[in-house]
PDB file of N, CA and C in Angstrom:
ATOM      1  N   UNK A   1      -7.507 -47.060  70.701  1.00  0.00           N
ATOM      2  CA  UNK A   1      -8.476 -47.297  69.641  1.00  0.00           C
ATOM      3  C   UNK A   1      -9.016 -45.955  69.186  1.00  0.00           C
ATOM      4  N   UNK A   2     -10.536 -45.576  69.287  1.00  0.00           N
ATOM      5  CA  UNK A   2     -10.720 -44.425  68.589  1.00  0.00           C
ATOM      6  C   UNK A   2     -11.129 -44.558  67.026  1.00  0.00           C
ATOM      7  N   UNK A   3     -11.595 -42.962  66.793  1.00  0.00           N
ATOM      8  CA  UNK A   3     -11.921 -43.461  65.538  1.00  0.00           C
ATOM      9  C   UNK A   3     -11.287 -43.938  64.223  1.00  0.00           C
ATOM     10  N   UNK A   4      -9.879 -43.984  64.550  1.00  0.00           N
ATOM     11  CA  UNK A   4      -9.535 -45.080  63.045  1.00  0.00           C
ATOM     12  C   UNK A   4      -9.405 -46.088  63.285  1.00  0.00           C
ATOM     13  N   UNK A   5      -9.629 -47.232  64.586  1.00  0.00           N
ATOM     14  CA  UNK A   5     -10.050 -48.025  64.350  1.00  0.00           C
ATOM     15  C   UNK A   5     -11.766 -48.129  64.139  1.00  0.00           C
ATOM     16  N   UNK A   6     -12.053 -47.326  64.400  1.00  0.00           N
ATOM     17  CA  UNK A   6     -13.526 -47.548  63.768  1.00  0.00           C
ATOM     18  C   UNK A   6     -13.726 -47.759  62.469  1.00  0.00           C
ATOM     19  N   UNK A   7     -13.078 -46.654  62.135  1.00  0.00           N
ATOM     20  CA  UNK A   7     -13.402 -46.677  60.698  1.00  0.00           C
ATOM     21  C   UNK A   7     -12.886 -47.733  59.492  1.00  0.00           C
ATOM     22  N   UNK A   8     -11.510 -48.524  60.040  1.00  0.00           N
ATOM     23  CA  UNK A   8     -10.701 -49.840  60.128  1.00  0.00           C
ATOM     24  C   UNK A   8     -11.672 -51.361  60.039  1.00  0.00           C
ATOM     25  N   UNK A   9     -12.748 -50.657  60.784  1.00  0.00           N
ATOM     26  CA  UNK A   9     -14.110 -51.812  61.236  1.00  0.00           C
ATOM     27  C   UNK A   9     -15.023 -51.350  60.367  1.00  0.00           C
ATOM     28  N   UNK A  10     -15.435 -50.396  60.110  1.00  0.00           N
ATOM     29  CA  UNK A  10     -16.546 -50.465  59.323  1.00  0.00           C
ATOM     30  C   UNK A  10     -15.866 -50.704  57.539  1.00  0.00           C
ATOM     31  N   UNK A  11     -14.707 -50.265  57.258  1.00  0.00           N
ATOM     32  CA  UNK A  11     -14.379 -50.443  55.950  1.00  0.00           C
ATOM     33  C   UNK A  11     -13.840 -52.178  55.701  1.00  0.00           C
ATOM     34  N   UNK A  12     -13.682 -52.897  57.100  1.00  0.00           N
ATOM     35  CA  UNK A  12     -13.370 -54.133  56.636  1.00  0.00           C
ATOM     36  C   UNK A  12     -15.181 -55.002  56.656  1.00  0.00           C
ATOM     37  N   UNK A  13     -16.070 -54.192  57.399  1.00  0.00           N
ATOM     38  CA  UNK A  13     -16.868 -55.222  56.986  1.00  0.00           C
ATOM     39  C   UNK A  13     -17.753 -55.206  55.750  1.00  0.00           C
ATOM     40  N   UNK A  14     -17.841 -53.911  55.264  1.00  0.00           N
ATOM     41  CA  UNK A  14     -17.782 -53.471  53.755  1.00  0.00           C
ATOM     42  C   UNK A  14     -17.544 -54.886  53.045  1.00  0.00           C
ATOM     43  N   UNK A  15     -16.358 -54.616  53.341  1.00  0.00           N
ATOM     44  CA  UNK A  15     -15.448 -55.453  52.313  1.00  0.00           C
ATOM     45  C   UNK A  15     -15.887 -56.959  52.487  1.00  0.00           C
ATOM     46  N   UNK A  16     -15.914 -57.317  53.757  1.00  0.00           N
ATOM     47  CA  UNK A  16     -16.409 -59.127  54.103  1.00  0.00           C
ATOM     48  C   UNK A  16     -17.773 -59.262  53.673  1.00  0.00           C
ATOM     49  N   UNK A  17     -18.571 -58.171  53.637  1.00  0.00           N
ATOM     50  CA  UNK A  17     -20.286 -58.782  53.661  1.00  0.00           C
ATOM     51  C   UNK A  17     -19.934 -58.518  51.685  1.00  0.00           C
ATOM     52  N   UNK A  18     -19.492 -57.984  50.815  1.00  0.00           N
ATOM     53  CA  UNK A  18     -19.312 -57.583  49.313  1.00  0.00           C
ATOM     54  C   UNK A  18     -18.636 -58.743  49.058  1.00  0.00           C
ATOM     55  N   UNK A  19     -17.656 -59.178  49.829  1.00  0.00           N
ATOM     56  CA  UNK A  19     -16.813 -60.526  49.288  1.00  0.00           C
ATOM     57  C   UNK A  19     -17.703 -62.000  49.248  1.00  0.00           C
ATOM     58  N   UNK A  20     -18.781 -61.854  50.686  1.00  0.00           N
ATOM     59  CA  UNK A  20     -19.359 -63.384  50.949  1.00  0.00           C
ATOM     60  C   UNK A  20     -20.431 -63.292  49.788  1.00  0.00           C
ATOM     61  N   UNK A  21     -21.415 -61.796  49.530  1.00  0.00           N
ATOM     62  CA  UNK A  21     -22.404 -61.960  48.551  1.00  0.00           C
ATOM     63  C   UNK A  21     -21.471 -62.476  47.058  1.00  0.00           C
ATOM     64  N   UNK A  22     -20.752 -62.261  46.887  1.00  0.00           N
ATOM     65  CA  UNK A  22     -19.887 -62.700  45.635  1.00  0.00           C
ATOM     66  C   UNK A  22     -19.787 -63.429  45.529  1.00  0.00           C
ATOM     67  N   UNK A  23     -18.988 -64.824  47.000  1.00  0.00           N
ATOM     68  CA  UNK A  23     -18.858 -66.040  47.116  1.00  0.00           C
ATOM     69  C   UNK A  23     -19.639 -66.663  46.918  1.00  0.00           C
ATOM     70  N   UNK A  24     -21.435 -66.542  46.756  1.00  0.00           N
ATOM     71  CA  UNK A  24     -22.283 -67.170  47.203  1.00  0.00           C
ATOM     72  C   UNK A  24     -22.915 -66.697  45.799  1.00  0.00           C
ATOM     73  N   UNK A  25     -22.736 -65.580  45.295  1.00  0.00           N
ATOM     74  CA  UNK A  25     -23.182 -65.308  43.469  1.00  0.00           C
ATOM     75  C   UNK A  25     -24.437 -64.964  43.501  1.00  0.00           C
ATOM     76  N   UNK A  26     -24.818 -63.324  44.559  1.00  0.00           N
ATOM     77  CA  UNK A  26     -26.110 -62.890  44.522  1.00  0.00           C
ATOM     78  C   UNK A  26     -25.976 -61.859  44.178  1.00  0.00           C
ATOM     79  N   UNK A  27     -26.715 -60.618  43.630  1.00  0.00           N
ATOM     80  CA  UNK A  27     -26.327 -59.466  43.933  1.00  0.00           C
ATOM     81  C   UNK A  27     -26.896 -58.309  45.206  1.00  0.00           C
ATOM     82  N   UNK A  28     -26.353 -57.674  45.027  1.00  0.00           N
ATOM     83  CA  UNK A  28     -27.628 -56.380  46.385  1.00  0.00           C
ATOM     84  C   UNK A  28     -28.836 -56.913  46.331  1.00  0.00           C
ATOM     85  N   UNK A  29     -29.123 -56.854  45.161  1.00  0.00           N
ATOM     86  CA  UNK A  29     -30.896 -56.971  44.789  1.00  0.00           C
ATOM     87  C   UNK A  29     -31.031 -57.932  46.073  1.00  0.00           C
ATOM     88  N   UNK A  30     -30.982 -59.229  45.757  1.00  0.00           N
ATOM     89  CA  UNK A  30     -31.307 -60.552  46.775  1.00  0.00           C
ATOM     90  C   UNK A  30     -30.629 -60.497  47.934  1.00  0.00           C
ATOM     91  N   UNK A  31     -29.378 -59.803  47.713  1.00  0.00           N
ATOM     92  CA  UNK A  31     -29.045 -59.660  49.411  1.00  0.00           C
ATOM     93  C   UNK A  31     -30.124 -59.141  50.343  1.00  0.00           C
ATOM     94  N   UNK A  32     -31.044 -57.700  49.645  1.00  0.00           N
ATOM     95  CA  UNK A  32     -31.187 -56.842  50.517  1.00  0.00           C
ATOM     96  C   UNK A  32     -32.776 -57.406  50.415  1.00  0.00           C
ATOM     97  N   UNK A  33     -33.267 -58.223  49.416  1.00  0.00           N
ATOM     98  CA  UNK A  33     -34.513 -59.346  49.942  1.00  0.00           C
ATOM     99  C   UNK A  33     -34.692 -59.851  50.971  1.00  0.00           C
ATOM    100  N   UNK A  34     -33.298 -60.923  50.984  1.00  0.00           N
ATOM    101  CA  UNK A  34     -33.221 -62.013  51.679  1.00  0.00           C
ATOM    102  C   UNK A  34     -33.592 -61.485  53.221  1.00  0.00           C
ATOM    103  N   UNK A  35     -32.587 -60.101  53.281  1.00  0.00           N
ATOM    104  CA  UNK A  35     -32.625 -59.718  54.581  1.00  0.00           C
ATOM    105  C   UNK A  35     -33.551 -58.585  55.355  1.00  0.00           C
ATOM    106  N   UNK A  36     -34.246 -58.402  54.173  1.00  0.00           N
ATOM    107  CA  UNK A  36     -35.203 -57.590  54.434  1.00  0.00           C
ATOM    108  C   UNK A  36     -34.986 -55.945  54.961  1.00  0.00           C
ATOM    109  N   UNK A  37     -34.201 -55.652  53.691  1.00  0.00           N
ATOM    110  CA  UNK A  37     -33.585 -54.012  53.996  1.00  0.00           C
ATOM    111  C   UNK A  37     -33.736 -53.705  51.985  1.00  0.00           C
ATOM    112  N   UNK A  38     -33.227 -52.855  51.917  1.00  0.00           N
ATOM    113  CA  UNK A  38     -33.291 -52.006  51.087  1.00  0.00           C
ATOM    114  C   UNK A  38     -31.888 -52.190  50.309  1.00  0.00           C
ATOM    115  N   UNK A  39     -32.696 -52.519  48.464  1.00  0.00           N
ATOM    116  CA  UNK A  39     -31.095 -52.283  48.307  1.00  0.00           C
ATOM    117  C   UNK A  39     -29.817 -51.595  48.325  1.00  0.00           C
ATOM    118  N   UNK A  40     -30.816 -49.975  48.595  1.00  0.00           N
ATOM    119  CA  UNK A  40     -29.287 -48.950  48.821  1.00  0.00           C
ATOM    120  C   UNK A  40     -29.121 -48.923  49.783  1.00  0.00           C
ATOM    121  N   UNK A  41     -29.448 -49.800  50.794  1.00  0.00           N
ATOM    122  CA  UNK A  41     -28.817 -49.598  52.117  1.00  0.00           C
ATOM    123  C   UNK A  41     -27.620 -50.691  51.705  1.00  0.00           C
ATOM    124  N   UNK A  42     -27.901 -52.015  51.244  1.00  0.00           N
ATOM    125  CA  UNK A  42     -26.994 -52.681  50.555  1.00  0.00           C
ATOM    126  C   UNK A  42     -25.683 -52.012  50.105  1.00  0.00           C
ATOM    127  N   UNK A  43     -25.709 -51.238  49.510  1.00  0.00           N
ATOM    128  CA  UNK A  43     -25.040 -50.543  48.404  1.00  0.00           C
ATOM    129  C   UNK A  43     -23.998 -49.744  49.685  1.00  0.00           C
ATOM    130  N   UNK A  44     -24.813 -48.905  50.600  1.00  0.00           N
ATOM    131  CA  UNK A  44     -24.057 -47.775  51.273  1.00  0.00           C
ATOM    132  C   UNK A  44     -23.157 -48.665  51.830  1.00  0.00           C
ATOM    133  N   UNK A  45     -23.742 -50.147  52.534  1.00  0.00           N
ATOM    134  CA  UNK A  45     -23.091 -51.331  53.519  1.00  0.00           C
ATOM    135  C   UNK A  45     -21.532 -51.233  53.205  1.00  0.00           C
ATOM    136  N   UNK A  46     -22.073 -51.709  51.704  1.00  0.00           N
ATOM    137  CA  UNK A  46     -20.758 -52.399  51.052  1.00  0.00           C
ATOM    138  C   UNK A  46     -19.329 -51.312  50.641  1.00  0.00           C
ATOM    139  N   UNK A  47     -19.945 -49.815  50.633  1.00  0.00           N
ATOM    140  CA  UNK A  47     -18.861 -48.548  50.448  1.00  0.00           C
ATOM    141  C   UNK A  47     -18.294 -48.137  51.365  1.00  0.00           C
ATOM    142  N   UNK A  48     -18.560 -48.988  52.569  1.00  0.00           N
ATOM    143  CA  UNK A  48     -18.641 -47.741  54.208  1.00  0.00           C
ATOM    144  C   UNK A  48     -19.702 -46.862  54.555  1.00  0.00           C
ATOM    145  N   UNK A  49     -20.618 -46.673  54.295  1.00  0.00           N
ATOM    146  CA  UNK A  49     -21.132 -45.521  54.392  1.00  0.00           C
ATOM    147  C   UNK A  49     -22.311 -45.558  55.482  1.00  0.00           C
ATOM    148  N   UNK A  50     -22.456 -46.568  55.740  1.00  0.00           N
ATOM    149  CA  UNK A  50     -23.455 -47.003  56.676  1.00  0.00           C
ATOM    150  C   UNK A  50     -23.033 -48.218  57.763  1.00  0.00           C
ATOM    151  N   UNK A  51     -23.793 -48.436  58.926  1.00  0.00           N
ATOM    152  CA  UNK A  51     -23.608 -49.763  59.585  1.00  0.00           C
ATOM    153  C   UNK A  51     -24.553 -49.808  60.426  1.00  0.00           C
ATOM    154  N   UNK A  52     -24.452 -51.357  60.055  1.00  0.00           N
ATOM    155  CA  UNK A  52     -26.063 -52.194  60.537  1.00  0.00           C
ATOM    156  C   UNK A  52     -25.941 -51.739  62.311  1.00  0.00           C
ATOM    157  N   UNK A  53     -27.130 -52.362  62.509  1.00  0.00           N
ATOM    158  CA  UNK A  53     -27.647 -52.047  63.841  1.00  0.00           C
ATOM    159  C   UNK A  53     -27.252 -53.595  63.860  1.00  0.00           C
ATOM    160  N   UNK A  54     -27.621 -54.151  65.435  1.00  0.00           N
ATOM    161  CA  UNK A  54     -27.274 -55.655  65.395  1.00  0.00           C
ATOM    162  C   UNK A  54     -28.159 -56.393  64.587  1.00  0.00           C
ATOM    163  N   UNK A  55     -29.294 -56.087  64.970  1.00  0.00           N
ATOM    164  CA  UNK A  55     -30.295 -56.823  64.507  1.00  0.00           C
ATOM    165  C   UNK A  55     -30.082 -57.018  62.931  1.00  0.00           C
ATOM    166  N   UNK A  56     -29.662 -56.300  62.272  1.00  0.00           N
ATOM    167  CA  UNK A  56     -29.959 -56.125  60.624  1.00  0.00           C
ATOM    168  C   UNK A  56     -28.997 -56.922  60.499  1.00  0.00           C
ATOM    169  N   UNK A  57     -27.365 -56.734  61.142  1.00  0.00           N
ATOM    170  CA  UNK A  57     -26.483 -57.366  61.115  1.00  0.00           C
ATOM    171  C   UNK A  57     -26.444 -58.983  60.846  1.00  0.00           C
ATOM    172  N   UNK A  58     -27.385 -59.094  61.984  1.00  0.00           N
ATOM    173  CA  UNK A  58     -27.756 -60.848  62.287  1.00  0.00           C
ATOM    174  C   UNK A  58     -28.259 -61.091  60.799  1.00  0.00           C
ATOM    175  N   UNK A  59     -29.566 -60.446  60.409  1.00  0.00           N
ATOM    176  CA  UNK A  59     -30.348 -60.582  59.394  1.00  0.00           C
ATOM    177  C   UNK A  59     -29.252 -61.133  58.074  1.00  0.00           C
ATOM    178  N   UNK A  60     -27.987 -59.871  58.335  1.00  0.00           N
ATOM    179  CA  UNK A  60     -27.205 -60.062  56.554  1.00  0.00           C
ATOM    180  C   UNK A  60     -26.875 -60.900  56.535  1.00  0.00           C
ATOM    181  N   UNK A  61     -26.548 -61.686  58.257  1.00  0.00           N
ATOM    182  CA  UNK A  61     -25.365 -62.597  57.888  1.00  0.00           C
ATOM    183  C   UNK A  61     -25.738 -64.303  57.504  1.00  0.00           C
ATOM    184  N   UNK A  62     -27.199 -64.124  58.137  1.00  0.00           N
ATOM    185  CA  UNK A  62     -28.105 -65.301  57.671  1.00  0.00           C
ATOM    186  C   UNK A  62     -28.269 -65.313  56.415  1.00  0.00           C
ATOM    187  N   UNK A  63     -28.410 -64.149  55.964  1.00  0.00           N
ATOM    188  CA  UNK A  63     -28.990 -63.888  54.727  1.00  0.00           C
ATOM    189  C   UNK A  63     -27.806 -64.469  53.581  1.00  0.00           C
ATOM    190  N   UNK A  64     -26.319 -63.758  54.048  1.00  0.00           N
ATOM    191  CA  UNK A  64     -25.170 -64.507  53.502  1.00  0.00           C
ATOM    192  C   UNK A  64     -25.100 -65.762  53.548  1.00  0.00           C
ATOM    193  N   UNK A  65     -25.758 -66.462  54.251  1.00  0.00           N
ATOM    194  CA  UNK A  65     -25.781 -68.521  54.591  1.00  0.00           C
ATOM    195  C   UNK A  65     -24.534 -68.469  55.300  1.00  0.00           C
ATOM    196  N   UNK A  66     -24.090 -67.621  56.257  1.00  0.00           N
ATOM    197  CA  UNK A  66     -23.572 -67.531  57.111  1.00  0.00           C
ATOM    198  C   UNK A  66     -23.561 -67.231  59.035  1.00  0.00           C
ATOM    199  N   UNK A  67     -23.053 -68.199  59.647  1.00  0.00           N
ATOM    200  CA  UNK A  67     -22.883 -67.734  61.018  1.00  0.00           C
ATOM    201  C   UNK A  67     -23.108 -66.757  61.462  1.00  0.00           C
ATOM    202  N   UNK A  68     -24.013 -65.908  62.124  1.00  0.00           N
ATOM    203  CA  UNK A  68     -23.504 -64.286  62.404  1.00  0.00           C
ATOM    204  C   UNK A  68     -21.920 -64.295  63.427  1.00  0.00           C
ATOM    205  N   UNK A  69     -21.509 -64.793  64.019  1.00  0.00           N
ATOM    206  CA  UNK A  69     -20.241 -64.970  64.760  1.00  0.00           C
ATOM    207  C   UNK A  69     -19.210 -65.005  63.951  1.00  0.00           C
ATOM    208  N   UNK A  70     -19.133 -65.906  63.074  1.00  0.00           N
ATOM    209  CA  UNK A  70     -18.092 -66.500  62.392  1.00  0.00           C
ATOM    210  C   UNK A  70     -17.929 -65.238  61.807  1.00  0.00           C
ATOM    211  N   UNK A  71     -18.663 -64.670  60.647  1.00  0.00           N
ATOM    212  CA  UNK A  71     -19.049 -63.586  59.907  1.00  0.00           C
ATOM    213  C   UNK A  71     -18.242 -61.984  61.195  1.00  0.00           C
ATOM    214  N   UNK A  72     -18.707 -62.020  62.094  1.00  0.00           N
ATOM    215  CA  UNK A  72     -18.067 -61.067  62.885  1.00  0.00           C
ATOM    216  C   UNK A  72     -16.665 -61.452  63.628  1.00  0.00           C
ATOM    217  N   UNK A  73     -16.241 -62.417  63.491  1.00  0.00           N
ATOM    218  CA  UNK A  73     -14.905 -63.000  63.861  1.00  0.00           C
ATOM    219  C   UNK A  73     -13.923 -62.696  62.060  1.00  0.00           C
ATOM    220  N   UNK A  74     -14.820 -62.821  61.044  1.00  0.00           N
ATOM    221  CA  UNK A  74     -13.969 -62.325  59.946  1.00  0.00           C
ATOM    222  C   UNK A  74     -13.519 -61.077  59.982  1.00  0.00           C
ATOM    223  N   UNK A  75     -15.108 -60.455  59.984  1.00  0.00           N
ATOM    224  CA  UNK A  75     -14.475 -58.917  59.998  1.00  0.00           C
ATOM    225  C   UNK A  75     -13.525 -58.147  61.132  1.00  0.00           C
ATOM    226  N   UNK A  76     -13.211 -58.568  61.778  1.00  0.00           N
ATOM    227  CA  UNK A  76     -12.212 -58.605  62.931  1.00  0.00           C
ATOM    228  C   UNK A  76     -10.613 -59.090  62.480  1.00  0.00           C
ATOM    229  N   UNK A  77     -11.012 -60.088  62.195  1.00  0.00           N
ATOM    230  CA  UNK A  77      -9.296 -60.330  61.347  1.00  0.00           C
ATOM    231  C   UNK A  77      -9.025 -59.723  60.385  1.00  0.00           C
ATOM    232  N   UNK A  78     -10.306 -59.346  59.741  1.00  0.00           N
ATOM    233  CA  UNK A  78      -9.744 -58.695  58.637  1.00  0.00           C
ATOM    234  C   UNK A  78      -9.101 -57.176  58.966  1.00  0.00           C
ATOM    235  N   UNK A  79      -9.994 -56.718  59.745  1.00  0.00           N
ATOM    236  CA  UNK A  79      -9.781 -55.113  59.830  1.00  0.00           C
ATOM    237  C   UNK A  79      -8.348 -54.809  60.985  1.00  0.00           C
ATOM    238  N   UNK A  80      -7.693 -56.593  61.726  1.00  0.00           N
ATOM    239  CA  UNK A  80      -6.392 -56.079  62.088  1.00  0.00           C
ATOM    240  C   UNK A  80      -5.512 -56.384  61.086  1.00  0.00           C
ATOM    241  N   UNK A  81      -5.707 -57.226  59.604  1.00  0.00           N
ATOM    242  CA  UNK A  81      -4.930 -57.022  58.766  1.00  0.00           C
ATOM    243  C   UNK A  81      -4.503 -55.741  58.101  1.00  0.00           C
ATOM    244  N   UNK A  82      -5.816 -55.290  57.988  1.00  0.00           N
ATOM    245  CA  UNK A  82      -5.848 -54.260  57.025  1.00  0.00           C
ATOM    246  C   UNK A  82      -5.078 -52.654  58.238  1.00  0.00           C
ATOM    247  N   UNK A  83      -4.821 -52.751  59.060  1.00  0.00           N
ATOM    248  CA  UNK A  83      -4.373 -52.039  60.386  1.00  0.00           C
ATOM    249  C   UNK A  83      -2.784 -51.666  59.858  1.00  0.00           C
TER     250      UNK A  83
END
């Protein structure tokens, strides 16, 4: 493992938490309400550029009207697709 799979993980969950706010038809703005962060932290989330602590994590994924598990079982498949 190492860091490109890290970085494998943080660019697929980018991509899963940008895809579910889409699915669900919010933008940053209300994402980063709902969950009580900031919208450019929103913003960095969704480029790579940042990653949640757990706690915030939990927060997005509620915030998405999603599982936090399920939500971290995506980004997991996703990032051995994208491998």
């Amino acid at each position: 493992m190492g860091k490109e799979h890290d970085t494998r993980i943080v660019k697929a969950a980018a991509a899963e938490i940008k895809s579910r706010r889409a699915r669900i038809d919010i933008n940053q703005e209300e994402l980063a309400h709902r969950a009580d962060v900031h919208r450019s932290y929103i913003a960095r989330l969704e480029v790579g550029q940042s990653q949640p602590t757990l706690a915030v994590f939990i927060r997005i994924a509620r915030a998405l009207e999603a599982d936090p598990a399920e939500v971290l079982g995506a980004i997991v498949k996703r990032s051995k697709r994208e491998s």
